[in-house]
Protein backbone atom coordinates (compact mmCIF):
# COMPACT_ATOMS: atom_id res chain seq x y z
CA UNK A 1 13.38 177.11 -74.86
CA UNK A 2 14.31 173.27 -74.49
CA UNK A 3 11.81 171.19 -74.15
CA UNK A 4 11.84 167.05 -74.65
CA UNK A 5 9.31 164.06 -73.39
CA UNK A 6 11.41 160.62 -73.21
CA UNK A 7 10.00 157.60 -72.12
CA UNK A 8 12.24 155.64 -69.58
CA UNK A 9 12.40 151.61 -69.87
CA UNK A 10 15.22 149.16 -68.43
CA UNK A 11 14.84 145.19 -67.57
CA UNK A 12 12.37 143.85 -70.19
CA UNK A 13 14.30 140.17 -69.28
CA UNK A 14 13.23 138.86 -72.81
CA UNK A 15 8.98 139.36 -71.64
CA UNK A 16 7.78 140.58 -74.95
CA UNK A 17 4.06 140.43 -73.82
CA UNK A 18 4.75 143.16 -71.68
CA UNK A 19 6.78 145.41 -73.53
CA UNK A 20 4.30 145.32 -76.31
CA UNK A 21 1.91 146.98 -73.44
CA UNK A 22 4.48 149.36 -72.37
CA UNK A 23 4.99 150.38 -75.95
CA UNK A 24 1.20 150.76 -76.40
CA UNK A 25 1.38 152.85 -73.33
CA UNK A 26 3.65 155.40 -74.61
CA UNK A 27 2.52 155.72 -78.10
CA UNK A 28 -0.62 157.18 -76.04
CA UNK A 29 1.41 159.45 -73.98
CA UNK A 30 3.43 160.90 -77.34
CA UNK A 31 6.98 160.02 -76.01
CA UNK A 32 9.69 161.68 -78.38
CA UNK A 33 11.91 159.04 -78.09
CA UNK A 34 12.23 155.78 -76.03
CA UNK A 35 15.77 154.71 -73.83
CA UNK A 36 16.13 151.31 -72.82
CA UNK A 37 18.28 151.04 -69.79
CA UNK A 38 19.58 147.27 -70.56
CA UNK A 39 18.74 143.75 -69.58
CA UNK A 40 16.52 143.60 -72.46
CA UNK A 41 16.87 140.06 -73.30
CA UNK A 42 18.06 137.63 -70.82
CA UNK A 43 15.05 135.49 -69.42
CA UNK A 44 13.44 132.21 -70.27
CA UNK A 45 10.79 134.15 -72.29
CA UNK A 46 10.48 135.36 -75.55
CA UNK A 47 13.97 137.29 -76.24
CA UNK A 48 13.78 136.79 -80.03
CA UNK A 49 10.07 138.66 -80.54
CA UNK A 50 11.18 140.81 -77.54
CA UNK A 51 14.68 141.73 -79.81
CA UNK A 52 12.56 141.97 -83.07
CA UNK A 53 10.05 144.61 -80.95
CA UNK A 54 13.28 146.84 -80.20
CA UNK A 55 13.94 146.85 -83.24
CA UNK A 56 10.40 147.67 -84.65
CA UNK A 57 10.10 150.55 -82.19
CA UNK A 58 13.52 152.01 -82.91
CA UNK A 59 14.06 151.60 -78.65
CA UNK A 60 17.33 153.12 -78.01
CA UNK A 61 19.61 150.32 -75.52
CA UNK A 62 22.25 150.51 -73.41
CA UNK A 63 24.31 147.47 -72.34
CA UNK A 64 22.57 145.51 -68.59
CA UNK A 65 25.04 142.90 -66.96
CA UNK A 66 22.56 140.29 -68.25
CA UNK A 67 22.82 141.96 -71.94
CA UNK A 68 26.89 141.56 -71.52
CA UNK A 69 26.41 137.51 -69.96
CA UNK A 70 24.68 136.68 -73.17
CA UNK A 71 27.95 137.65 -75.06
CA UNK A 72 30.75 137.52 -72.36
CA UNK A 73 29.57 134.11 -70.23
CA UNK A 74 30.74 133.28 -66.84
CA UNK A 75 32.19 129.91 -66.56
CA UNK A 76 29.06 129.11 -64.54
CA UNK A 77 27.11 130.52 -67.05
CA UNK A 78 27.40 127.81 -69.89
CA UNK A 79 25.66 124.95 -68.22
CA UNK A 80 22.66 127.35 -67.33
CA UNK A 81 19.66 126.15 -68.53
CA UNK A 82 18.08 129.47 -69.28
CA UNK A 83 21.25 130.96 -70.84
CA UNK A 84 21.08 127.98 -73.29
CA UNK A 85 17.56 128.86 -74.33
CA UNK A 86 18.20 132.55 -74.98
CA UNK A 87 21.50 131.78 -76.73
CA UNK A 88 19.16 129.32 -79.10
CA UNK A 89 16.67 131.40 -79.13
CA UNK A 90 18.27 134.65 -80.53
CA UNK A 91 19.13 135.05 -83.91
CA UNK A 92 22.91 136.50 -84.84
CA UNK A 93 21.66 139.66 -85.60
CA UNK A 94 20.19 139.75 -82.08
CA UNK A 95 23.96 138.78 -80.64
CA UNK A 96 25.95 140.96 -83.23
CA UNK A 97 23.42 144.05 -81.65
CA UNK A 98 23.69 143.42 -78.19
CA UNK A 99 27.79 143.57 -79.14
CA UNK A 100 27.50 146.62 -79.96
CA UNK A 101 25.34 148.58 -77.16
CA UNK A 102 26.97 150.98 -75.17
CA UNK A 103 27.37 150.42 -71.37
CA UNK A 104 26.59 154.36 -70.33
CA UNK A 105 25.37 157.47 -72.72
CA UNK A 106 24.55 161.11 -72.61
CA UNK A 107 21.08 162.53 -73.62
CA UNK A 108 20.60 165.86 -74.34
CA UNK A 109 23.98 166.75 -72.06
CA UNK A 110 21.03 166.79 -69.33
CA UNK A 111 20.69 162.77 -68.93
CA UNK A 112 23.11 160.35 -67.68
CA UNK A 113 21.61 156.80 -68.65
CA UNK A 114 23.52 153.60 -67.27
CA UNK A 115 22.35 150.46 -66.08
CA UNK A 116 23.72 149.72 -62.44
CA UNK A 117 26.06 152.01 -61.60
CA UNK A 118 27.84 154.18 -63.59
CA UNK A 119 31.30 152.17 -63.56
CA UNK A 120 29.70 148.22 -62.65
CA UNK A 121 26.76 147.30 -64.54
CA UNK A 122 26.16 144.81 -61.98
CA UNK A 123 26.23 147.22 -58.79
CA UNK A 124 22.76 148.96 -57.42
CA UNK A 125 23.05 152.70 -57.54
CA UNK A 126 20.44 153.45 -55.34
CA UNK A 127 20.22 150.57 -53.08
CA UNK A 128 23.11 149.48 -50.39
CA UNK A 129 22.33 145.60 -49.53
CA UNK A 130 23.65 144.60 -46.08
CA UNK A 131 23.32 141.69 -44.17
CA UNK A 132 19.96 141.88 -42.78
CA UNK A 133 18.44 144.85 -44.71
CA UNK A 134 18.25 147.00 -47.80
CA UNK A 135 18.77 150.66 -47.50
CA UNK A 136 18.33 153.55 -50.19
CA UNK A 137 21.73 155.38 -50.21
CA UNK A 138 22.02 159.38 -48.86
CA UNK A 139 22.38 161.83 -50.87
CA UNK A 140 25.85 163.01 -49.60
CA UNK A 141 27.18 159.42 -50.69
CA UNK A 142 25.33 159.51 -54.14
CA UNK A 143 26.51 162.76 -54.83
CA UNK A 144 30.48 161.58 -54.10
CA UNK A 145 29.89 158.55 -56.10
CA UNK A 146 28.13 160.75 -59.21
CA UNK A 147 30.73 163.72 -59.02
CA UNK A 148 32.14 162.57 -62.29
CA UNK A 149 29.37 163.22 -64.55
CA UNK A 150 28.06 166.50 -65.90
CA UNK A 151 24.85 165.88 -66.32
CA UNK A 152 21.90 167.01 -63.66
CA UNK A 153 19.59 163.76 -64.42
CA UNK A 154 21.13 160.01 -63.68
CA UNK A 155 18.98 157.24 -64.94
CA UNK A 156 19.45 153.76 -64.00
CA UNK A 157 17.70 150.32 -63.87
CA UNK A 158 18.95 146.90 -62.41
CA UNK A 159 17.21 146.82 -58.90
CA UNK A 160 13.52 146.41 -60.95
CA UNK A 161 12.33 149.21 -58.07
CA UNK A 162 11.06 152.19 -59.70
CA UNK A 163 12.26 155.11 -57.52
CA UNK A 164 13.36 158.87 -57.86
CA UNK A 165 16.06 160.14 -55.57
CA UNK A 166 16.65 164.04 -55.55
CA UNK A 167 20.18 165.03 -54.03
CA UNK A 168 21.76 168.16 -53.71
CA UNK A 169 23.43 167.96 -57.03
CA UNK A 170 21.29 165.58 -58.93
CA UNK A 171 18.29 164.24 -59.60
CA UNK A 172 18.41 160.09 -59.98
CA UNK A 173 15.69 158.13 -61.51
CA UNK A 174 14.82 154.29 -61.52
CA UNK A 175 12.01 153.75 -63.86
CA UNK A 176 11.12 149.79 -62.60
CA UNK A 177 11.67 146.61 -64.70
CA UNK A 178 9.22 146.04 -67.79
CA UNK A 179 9.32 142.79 -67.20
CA UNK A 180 10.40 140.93 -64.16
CA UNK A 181 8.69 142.47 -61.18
CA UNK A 182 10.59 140.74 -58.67
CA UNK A 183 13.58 138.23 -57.68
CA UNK A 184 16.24 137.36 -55.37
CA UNK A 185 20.15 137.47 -55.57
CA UNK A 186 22.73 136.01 -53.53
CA UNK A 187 25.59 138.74 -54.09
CA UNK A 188 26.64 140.58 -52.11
CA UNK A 189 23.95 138.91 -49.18
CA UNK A 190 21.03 137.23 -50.38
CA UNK A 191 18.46 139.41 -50.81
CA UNK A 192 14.73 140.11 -52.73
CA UNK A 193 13.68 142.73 -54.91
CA UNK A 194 9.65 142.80 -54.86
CA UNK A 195 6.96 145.11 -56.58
CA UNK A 196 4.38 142.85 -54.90
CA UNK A 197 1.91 143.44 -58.67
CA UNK A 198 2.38 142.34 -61.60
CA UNK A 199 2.06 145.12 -63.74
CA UNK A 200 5.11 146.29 -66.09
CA UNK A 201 6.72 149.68 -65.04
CA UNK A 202 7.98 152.44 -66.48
CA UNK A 203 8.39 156.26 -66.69
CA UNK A 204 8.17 159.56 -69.14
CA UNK A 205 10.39 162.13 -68.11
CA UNK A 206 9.51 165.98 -69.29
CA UNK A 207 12.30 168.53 -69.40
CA UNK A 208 11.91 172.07 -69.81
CA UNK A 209 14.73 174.23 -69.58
CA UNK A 210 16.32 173.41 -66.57
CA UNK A 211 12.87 171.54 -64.78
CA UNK A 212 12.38 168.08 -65.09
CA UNK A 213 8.80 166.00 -64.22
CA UNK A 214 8.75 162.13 -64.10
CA UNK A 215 5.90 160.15 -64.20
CA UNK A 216 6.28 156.76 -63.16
CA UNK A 217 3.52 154.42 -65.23
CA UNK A 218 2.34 151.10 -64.17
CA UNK A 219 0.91 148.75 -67.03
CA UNK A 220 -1.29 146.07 -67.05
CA UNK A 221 -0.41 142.99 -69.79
CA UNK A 222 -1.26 139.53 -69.70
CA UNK A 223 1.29 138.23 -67.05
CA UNK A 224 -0.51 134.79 -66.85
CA UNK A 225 1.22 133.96 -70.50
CA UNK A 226 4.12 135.17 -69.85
CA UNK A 227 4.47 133.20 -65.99
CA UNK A 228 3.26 129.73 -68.18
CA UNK A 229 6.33 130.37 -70.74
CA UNK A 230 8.68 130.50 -68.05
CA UNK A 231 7.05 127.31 -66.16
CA UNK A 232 7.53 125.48 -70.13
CA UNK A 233 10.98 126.78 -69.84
CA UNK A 234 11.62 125.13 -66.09
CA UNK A 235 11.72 128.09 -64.52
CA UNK A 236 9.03 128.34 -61.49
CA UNK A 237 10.45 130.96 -59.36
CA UNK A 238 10.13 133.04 -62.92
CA UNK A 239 6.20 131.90 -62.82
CA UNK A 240 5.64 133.08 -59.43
CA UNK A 241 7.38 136.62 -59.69
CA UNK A 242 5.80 137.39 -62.74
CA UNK A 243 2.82 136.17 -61.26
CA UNK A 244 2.68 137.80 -57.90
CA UNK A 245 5.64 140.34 -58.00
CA UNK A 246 6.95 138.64 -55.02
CA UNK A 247 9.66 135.95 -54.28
CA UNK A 248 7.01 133.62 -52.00
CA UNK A 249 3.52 132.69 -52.35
């Protein structure tokens, strides 16, 4: 009989106050093994005692689109305040490690773990944004789009909207962001992603045999430290998501 408990993270943005509680949370829970789905870093935070936490806890990462901007800049990228800070911030080990993470990987041959979508980091999986809306995607679509991969189990981060999607041929889950529990984006629409709480999200997945069980987990942490880091680090709109989990007061 197979059998396996693995705790789900993705999008700890650099807030090391709340992956310490997320960490707490699964030692509880007796996770076998922890996957990070990417985005680990990036924020106006704490990425160096968020990196040196990783580290401690033996997390296994894969590669977010903010992981691979830290490395691999966009030309608009360099003059970003909050890109400068993280660069200072983290040590070379820190850069010569997120080098090296993998954009996709296999666990088990039963999970698929990638950050966005499987081919563009940077792409929802679950989420379509259109002009005036955000839809979750049907399950004839996501199964076209995921009829490359083998595995039954697709796990994927990036929209910070913890969310399990059952389709005909797989089962896709979203654990939620650790730390950034809302925020808006201007590509390919503008648009907001909103938790409306605080708390830091994530899930265990159980697989026996061929079933699989998720439980998504919210955490409480000290938000109001991490929200007054990002206002010392002139970021507001930070403040207020971490805050509030929404984009306005």
């Amino acid at each position: 009989m197979f059998s396996a408990k693995i705790a789900l993270i993705s999008d700890i943005h650099g807030n090391y106050r709340a992956l310490h509680a997320v960490m707490q949370d699964i030692e509880k829970r007796n996770a076998s093994s922890v996957y990070d789905l990417g985005d680990s870093l990036y924020g106006p935070l704490e990425p160096a005692h968020t990196f040196e936490l990783i580290q401690k806890f033996k997390i296994q990462s894969i590669c977010g689109n903010q992981d691979r901007i830290i490395i691999r800049p966009d030309a608009n990228m360099v003059d970003n305040p909050t890109y400068s800070y993280v660069i200072n911030q983290l040590p070379k080990d820190a850069l010569n490690w997120i080098k090296q993470l993998p954009p996709n990987r296999s666990v088990e041959e039963k999970l698929f773990l990638c950050h966005g979508a499987p081919v563009k980091d940077d792409d929802y999986l679950l989420e379509k944004v259109l002009s005036d809306k955000i839809k979750i995607k049907g399950g004839a679509e996501l199964d076209k789009q995921l009829s490359s991969i083998a595995e039954s189990i697709i796990c994927c981060g990036h929209s910070h909207k913890p969310n399990i999607v059952k389709t005909e041929t797989k089962t896709i889950i979203n654990p939620g962001s650790v730390g950034l529990p809302a925020y808006d984006d201007d590509q390919p629409y503008y648009h907001t992603m909103e938790n409306y709480h605080p708390n830091a999200r994530y899930c265990i997945v159980e697989l026996i045999n061929d079933t699989v069980k998720v439980d998504q987990i919210s955490v409480p942490y000290d938000y109001e430290k991490a929200a007054r880091k990002a206002e010392q680090n002139n970021r507001p709109d930070w403040a207020l998501w971490l805050r509030t989990g929404r984009c306005k007061e």
